[in-house]
Protein backbone atom coordinates (compact mmCIF):
# COMPACT_ATOMS: atom_id res chain seq x y z
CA UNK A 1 8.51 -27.13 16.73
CA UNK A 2 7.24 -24.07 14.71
CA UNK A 3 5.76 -24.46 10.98
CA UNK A 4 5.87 -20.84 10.39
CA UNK A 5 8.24 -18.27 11.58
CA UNK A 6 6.97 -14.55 10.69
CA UNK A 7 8.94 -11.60 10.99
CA UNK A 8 7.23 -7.95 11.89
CA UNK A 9 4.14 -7.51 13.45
CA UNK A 10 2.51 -5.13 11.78
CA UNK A 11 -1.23 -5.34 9.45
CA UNK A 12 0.64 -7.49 7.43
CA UNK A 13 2.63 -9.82 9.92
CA UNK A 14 -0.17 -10.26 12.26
CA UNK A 15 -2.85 -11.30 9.59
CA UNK A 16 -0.40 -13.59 8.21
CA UNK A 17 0.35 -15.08 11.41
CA UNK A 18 -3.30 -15.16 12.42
CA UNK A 19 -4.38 -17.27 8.92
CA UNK A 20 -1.63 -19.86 9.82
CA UNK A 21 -2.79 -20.44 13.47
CA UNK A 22 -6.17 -20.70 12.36
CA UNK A 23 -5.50 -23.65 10.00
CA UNK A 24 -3.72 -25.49 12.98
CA UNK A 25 -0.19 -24.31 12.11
CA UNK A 26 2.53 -23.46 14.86
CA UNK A 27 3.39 -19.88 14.58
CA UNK A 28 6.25 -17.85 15.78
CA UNK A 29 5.78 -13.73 15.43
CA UNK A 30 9.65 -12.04 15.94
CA UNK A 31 9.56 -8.42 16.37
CA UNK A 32 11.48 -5.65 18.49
CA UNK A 33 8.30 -5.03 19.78
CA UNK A 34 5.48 -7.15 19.18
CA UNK A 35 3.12 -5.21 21.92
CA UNK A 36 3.61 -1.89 20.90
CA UNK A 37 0.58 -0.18 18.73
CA UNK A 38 0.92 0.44 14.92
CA UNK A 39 1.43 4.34 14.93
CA UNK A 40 -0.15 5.04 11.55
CA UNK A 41 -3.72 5.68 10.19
CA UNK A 42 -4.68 3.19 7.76
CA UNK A 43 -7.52 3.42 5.88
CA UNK A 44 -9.39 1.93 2.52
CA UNK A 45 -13.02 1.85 0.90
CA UNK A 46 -15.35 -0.52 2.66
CA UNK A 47 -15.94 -2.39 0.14
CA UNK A 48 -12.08 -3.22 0.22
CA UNK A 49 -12.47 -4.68 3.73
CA UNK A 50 -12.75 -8.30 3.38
CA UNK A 51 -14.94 -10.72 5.67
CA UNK A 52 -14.55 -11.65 8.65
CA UNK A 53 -13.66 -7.93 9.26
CA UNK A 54 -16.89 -5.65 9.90
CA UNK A 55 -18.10 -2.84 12.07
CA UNK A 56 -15.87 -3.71 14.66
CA UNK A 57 -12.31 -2.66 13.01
CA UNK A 58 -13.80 0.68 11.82
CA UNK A 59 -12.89 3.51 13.66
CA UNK A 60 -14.77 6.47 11.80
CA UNK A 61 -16.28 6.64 8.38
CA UNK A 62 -17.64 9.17 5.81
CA UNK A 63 -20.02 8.55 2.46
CA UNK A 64 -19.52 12.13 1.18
CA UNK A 65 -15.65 11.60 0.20
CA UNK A 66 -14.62 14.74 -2.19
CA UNK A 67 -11.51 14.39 -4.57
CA UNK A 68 -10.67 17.72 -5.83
CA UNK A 69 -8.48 18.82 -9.33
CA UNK A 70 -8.95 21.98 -10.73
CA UNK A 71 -12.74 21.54 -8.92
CA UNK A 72 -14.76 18.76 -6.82
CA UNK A 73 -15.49 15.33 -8.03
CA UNK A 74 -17.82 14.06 -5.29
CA UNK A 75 -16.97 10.44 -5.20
CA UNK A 76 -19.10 7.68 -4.43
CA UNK A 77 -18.69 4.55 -1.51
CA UNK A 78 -17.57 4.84 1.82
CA UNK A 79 -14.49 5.30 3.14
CA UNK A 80 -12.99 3.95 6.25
CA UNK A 81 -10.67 4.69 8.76
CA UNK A 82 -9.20 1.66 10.50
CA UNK A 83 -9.60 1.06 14.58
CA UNK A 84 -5.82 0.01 14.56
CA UNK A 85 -6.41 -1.65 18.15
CA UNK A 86 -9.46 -3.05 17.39
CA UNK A 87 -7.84 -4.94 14.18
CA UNK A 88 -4.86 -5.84 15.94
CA UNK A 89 -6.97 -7.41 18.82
CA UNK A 90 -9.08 -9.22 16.26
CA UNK A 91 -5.55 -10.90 14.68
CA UNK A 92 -4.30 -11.75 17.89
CA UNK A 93 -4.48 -15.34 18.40
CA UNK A 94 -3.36 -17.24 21.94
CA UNK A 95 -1.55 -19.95 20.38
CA UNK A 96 0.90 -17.96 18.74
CA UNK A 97 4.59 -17.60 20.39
CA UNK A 98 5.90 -14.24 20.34
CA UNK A 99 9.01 -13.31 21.16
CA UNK A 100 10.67 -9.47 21.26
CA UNK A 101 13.79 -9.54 18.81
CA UNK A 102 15.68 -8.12 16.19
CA UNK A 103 16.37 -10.74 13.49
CA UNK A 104 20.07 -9.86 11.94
CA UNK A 105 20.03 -12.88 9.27
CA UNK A 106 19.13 -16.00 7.99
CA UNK A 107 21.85 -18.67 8.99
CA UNK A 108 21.24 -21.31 6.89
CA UNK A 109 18.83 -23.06 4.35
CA UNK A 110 18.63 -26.41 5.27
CA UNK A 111 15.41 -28.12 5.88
CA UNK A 112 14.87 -26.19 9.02
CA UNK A 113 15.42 -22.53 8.02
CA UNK A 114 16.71 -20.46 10.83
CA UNK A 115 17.44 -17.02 11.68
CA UNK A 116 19.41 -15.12 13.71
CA UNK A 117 18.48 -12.68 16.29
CA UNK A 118 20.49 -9.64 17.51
CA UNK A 119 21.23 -10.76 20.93
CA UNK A 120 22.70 -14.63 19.81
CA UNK A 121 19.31 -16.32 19.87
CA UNK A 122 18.43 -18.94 16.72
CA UNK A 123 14.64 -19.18 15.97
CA UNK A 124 14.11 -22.46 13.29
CA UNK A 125 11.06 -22.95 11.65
CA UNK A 126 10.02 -24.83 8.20
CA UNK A 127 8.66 -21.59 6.76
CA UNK A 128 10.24 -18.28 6.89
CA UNK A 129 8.01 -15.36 6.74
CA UNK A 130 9.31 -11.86 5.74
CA UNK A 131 6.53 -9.02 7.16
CA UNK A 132 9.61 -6.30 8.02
CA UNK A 133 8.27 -3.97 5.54
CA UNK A 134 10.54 -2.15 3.06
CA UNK A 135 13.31 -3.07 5.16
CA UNK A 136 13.02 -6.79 3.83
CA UNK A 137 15.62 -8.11 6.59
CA UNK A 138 15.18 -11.90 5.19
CA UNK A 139 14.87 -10.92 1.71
CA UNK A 140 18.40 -9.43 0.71
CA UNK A 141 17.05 -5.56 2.38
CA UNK A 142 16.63 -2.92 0.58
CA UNK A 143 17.02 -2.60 -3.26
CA UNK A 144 20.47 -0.28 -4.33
CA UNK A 145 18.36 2.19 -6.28
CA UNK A 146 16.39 5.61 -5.90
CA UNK A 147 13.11 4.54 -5.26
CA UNK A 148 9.48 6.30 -5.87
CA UNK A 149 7.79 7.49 -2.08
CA UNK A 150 4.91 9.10 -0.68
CA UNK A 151 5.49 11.29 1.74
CA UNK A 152 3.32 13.30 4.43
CA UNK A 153 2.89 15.69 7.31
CA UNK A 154 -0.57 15.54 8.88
CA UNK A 155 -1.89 16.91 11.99
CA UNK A 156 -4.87 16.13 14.29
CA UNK A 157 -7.50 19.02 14.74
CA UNK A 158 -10.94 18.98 16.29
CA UNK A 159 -13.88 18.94 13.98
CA UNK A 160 -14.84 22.04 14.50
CA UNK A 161 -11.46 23.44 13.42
CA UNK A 162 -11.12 21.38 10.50
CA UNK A 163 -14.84 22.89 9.36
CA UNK A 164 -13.27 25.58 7.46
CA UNK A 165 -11.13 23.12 5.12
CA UNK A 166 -14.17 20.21 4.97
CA UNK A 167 -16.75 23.01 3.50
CA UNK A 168 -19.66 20.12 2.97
CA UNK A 169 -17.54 17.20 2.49
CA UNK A 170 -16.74 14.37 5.29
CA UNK A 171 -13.25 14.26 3.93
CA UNK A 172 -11.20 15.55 1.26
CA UNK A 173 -9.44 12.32 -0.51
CA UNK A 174 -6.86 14.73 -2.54
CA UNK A 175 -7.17 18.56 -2.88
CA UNK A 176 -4.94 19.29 -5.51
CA UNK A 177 -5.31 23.18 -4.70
CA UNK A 178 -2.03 24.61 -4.05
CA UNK A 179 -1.60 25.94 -0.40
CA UNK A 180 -0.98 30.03 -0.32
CA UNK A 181 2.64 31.35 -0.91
CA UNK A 182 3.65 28.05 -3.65
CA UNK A 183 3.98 28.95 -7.10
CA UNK A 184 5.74 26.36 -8.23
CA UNK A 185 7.76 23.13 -7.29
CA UNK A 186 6.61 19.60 -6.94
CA UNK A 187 2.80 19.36 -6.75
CA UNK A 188 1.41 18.40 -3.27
CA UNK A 189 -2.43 17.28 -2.20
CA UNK A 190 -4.62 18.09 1.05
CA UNK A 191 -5.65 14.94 2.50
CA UNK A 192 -8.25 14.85 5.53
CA UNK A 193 -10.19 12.06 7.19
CA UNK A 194 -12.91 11.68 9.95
CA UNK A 195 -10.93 10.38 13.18
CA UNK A 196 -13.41 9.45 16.21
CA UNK A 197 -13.96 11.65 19.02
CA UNK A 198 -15.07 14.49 16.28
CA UNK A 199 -11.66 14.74 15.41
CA UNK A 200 -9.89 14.99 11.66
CA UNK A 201 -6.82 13.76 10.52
CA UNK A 202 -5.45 16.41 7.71
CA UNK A 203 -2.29 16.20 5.86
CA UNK A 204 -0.21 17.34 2.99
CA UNK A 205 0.73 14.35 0.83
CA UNK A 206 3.48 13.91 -2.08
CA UNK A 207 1.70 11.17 -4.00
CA UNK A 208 4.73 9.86 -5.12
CA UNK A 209 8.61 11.42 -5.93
CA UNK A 210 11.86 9.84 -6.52
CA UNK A 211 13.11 10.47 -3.93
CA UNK A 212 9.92 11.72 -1.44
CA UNK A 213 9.88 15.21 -0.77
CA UNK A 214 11.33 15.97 2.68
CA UNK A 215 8.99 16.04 5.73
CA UNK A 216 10.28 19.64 5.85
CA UNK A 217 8.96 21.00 2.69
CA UNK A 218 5.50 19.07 3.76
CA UNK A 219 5.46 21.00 7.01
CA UNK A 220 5.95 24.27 5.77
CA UNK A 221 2.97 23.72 2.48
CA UNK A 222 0.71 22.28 5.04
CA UNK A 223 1.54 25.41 7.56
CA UNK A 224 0.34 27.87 4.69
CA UNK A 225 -2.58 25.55 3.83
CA UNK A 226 -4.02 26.02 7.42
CA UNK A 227 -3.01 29.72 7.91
CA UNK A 228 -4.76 30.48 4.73
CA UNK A 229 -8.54 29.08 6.06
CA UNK A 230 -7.64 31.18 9.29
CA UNK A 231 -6.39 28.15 11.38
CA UNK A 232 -2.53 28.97 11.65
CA UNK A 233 -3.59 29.21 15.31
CA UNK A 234 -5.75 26.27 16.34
CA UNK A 235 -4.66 23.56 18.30
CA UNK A 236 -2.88 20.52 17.20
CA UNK A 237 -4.02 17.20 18.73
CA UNK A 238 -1.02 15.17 17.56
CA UNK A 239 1.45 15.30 14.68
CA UNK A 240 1.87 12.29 12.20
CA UNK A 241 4.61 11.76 9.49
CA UNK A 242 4.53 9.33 6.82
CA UNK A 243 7.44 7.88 4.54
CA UNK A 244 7.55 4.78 2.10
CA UNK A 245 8.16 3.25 -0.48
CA UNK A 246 5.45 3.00 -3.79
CA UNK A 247 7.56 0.49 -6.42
CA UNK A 248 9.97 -1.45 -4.65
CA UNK A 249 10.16 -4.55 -7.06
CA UNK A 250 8.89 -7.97 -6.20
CA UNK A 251 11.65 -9.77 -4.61
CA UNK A 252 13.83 -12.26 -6.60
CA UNK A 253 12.68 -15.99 -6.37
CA UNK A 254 16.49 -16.75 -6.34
CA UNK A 255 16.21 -14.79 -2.72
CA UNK A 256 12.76 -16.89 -1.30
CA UNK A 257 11.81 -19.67 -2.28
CA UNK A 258 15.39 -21.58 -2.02
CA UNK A 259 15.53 -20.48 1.26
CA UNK A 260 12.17 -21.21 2.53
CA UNK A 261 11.12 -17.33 2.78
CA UNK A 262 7.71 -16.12 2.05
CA UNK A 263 7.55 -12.01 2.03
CA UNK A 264 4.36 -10.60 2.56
CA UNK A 265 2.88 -6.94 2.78
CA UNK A 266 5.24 -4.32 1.57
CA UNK A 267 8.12 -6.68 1.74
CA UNK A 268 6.55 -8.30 -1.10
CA UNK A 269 5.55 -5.15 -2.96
CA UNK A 270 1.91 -5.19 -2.40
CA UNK A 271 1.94 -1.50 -2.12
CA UNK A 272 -0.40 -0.11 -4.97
CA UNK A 273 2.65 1.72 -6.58
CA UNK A 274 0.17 4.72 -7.20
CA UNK A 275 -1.55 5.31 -4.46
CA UNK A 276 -0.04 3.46 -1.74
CA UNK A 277 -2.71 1.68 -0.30
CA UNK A 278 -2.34 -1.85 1.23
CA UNK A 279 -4.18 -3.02 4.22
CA UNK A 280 -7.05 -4.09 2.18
CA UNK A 281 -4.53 -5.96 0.11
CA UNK A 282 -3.05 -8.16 2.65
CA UNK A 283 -6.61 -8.59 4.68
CA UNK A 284 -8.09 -10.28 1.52
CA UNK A 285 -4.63 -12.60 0.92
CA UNK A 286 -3.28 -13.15 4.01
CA UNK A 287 -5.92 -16.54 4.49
CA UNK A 288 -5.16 -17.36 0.43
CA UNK A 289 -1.42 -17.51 1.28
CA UNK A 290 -1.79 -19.02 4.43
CA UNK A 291 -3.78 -21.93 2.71
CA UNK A 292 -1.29 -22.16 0.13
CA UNK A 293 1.67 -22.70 2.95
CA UNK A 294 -0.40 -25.34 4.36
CA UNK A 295 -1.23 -27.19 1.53
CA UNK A 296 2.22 -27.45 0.72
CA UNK A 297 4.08 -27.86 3.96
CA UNK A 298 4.75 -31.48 3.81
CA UNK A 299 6.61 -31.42 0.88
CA UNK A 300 9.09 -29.23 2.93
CA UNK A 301 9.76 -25.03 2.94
CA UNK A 302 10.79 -25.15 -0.78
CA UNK A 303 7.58 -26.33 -1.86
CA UNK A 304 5.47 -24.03 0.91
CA UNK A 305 7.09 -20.74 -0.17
CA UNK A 306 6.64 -21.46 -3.72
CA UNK A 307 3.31 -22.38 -3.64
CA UNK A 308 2.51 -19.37 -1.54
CA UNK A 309 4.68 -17.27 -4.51
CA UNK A 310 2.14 -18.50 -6.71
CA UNK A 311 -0.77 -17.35 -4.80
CA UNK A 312 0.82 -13.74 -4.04
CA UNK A 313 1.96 -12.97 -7.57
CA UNK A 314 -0.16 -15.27 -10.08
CA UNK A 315 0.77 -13.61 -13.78
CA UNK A 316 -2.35 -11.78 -13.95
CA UNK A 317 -1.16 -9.87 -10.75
CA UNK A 318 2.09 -9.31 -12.38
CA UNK A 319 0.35 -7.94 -14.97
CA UNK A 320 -1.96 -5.80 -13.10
CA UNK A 321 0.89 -4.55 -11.06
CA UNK A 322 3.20 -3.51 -14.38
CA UNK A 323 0.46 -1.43 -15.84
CA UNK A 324 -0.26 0.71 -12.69
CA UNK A 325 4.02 1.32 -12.77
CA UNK A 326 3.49 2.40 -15.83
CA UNK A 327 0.94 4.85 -15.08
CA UNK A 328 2.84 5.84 -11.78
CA UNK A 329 5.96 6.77 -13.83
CA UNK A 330 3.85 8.99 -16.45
CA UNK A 331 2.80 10.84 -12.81
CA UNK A 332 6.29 11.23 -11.72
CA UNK A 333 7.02 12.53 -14.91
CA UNK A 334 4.16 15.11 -15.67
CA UNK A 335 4.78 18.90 -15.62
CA UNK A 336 2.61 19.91 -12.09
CA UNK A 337 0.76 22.28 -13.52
CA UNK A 338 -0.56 19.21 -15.51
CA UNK A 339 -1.78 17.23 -12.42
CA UNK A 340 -4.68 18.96 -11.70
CA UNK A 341 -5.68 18.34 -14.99
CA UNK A 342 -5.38 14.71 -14.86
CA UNK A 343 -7.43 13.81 -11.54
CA UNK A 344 -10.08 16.31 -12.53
CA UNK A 345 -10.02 13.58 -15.97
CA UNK A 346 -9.31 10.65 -13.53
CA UNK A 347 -12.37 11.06 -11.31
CA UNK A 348 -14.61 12.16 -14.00
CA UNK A 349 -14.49 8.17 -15.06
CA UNK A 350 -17.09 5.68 -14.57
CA UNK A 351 -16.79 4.59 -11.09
CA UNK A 352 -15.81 0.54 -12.40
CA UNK A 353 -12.65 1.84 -13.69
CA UNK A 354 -11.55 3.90 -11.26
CA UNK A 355 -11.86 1.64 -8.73
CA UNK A 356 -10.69 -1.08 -11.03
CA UNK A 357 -7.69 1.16 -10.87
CA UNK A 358 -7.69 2.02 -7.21
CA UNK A 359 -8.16 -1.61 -6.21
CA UNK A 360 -5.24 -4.02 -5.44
CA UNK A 361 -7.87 -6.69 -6.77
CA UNK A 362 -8.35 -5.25 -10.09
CA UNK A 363 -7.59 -7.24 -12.85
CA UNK A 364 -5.29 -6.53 -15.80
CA UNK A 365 -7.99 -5.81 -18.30
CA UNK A 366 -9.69 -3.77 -16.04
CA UNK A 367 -6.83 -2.13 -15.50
CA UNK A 368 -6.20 -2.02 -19.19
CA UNK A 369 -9.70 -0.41 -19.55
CA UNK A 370 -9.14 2.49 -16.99
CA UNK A 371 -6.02 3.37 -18.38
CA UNK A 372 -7.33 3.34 -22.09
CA UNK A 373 -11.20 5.56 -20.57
CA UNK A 374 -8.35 7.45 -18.95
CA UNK A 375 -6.36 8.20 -22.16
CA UNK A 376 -9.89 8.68 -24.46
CA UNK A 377 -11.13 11.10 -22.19
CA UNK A 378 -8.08 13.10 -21.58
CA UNK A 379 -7.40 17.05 -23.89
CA UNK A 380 -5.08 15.69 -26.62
CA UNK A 381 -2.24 17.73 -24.87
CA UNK A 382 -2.79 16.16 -21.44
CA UNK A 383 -2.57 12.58 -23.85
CA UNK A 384 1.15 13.95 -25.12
CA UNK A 385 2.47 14.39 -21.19
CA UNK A 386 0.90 10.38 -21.08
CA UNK A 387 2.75 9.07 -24.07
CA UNK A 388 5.88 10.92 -23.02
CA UNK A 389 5.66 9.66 -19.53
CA UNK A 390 5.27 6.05 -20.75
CA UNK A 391 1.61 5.51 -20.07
CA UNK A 392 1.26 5.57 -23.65
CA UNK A 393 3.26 1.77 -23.43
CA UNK A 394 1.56 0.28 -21.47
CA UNK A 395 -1.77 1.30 -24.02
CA UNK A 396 -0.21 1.38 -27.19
CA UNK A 397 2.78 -0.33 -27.36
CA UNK A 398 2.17 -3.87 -26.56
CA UNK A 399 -0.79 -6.65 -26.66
CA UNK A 400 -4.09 -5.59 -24.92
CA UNK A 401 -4.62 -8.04 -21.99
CA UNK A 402 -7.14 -10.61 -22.70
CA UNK A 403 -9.78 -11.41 -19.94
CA UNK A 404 -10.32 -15.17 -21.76
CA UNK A 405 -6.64 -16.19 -21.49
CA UNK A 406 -4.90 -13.63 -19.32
CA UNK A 407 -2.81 -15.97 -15.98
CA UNK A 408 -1.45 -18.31 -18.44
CA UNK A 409 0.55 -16.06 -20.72
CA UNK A 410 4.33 -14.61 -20.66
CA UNK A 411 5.20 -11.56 -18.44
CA UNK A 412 6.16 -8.29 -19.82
CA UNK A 413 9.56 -8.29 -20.74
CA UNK A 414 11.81 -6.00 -19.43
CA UNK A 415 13.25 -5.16 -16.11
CA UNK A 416 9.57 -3.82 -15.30
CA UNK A 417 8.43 -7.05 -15.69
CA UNK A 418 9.25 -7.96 -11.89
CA UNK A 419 8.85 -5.00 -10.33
CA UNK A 420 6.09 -4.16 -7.69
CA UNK A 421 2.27 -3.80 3.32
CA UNK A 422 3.62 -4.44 6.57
């Protein structure tokens, strides 16, 4: 008999999965291919990696990070790319079932909640666990709406290549400097990262677009980027393309918790809808959330998914989560010859609230603070593209979150007030 039944094995899936079996649970992991190797590069600021994790799931790492506006913000900490098999070998666990399927749907919502795989098979479990990403198979899929991505083309080049675009920096965490031959259109950034094997991982990154700028337009920017430092000949190692989604909302308790279902990772929108960033995110929760499913198991999967709800998206979360939407919609919205001008403010801040910011564990009035440093600092007509973004509401037009009482009040209202890694 299985306790918990995830679905996807990706960062978020596996660590999910992992936190279960290590409280004594019985875990099932269903995914078309539960062996194969997460493609992407994930990667965060150490201090973001939670314990147990160490050393051992680093792959390559750099102290002399550079962000770059209209000039260079050297930016303090380290950053981290992950060892993907090293991570994924340290959340395998030998007493979890796994079993290579496509789940089609949930059948039914009884006390044993069971799904449906492609080929006929039933899996039943008390607890269902959604880790399919944004494609949210147990959680009603995707939203019918344009949503906010990040897109990006990167390539692989050999240190020595990459010199010319490093300069003194170990990596480049934006570059907001347009490539040659673009004028004008939607602003893009240079993104580059230490890979092992003195190899570097650079690509040209949409932050975020509704809908993401095609892979296409990426190519070509990043093309002229590299031709204009001399390297439009250099070898490439490997190519890597990235697509998701930044704000996908929380889903609907109407959709979970009846039904036993507890989404994690990007199915649950624990994408930082600004940057993007979520490993860290789902490290740090994954053994909260697994705790709360225990605790609560015996009072059947209503109970377990709702108090794992409660864990995963607390009000102060909520909270937390609304405020960076706002300030992700005053970027979508901001003339791009103004962005430039608004990192160069951004990472000018005192470290705390940028990485209050930055941080998926930052809390509201942190948040509150960075965005309010943020506004202060800013030229008063970079602080009129804010206001008419709608960063200005989430400063000026509503209560200031309290640090002494904030968890235990009401939720924004409005449809933002539910919206939010696999």
């Amino acid at each position: 008999m299985t306790d918990v039944l995830v679905v996807g094995a990706g960062p978020a899936g596996r660590s999910l999965g992992a936190a279960c079996a290590d409280l004594g649970l019985r875990v099932t992991l269903v995914d078309p291919a539960p062996e194969r190797e997460w493609p992407h590069t994930y990667a965060l600021w150490r201090e973001e990696l939670p314990p147990p994790f160490d050393d051992t799931v680093v792959a390559a790492g750099t102290d002399r990070m550079t962000a770059v506006g209209t000039r260079a913000h050297p930016l303090e900490g380290e950053y981290c790319v992950v060892d993907n098999t090293a991570l994924r070998g340290s959340l395998h666990r030998r007493s979890v079932r796994e079993v290579a399927g496509t789940v089609r749907a949930v059948e039914d919502a009884g006390t044993r909640p069971t799904v449906l795989l492609r080929d006929g098979r039933k899996l039943s479990a008390t607890v269902l666990v959604d880790a399919s990403g944004g494609n949210r198979v147990l959680c009603g899929g995707r939203p019918a709406r344009t949503a906010s991505e990040q897109t990006a083309v990167g390539v692989v080049l050999d240190a020595e290549n990459a010199a010319p675009l490093l300069g003194r920096a170990g990596g480049i965490f934006m570059d907001w400097t347009r490539p040659p031959h673009v004028r004008q259109g939607w602003p893009t950034f240079l993104y580059a990262v230490p890979l092992p094997g003195r190899r570097v991982l650079v690509e040209e990154t949409a932050l975020a677009r509704r809908p993401g700028l095609p892979l296409g337009v990426l190519r070509e920017r990043l093309r002229n980027r590299l031709a204009g430092r001399g390297l439009e000949h250099c070898p490439r190692l490997a190519e890597e393309r990235v697509r998701f989604v930044l704000d996908d909302p929380v889903p609907e308790f109407s959709r979970t918790v009846p039904f036993g279902i507890v989404p994690f990772g990007a199915a649950a929108g624990l994408i930082h809808p600004a940057t993007g960033f979520s490993v860290g995110a789902v490290l740090r929760l994954a053994p909260l959330v697994a705790g709360a499913v225990s605790a609560a198991l015996g009072r059947g999967p209503v109970a377990a998914a709702d108090n794992a709800r409660r864990v995963l998206w607390p009000p102060r979360a909520r909270l937390a989560r609304h405020l960076r939407l706002r300030a992700a919609e005053g970027l979508l919205t901001m003339p791009s010859e103004a962005v430039p001008h608004f990192f160069d403010v951004f990472f000018t801040m005192r470290r705390r609230w940028r990485h209050a910011f930055l941080s998926p564990t930052g809390t509201p009035g942190e948040c509150h603070r960075a965005m309010t440093e943020l506004f202060r600092h800013s030229p008063w007509w970079l602080r009129r593209h804010l206001v008419l973004g709608g960063l200005g509401s989430g400063l000026l037009g509503g209560p200031r979150p309290d640090e002494r009482t904030e968890g235990t009040g009401p939720l924004p209202h409005g449809k933002d007030a539910e919206r939010g890694a696999s």
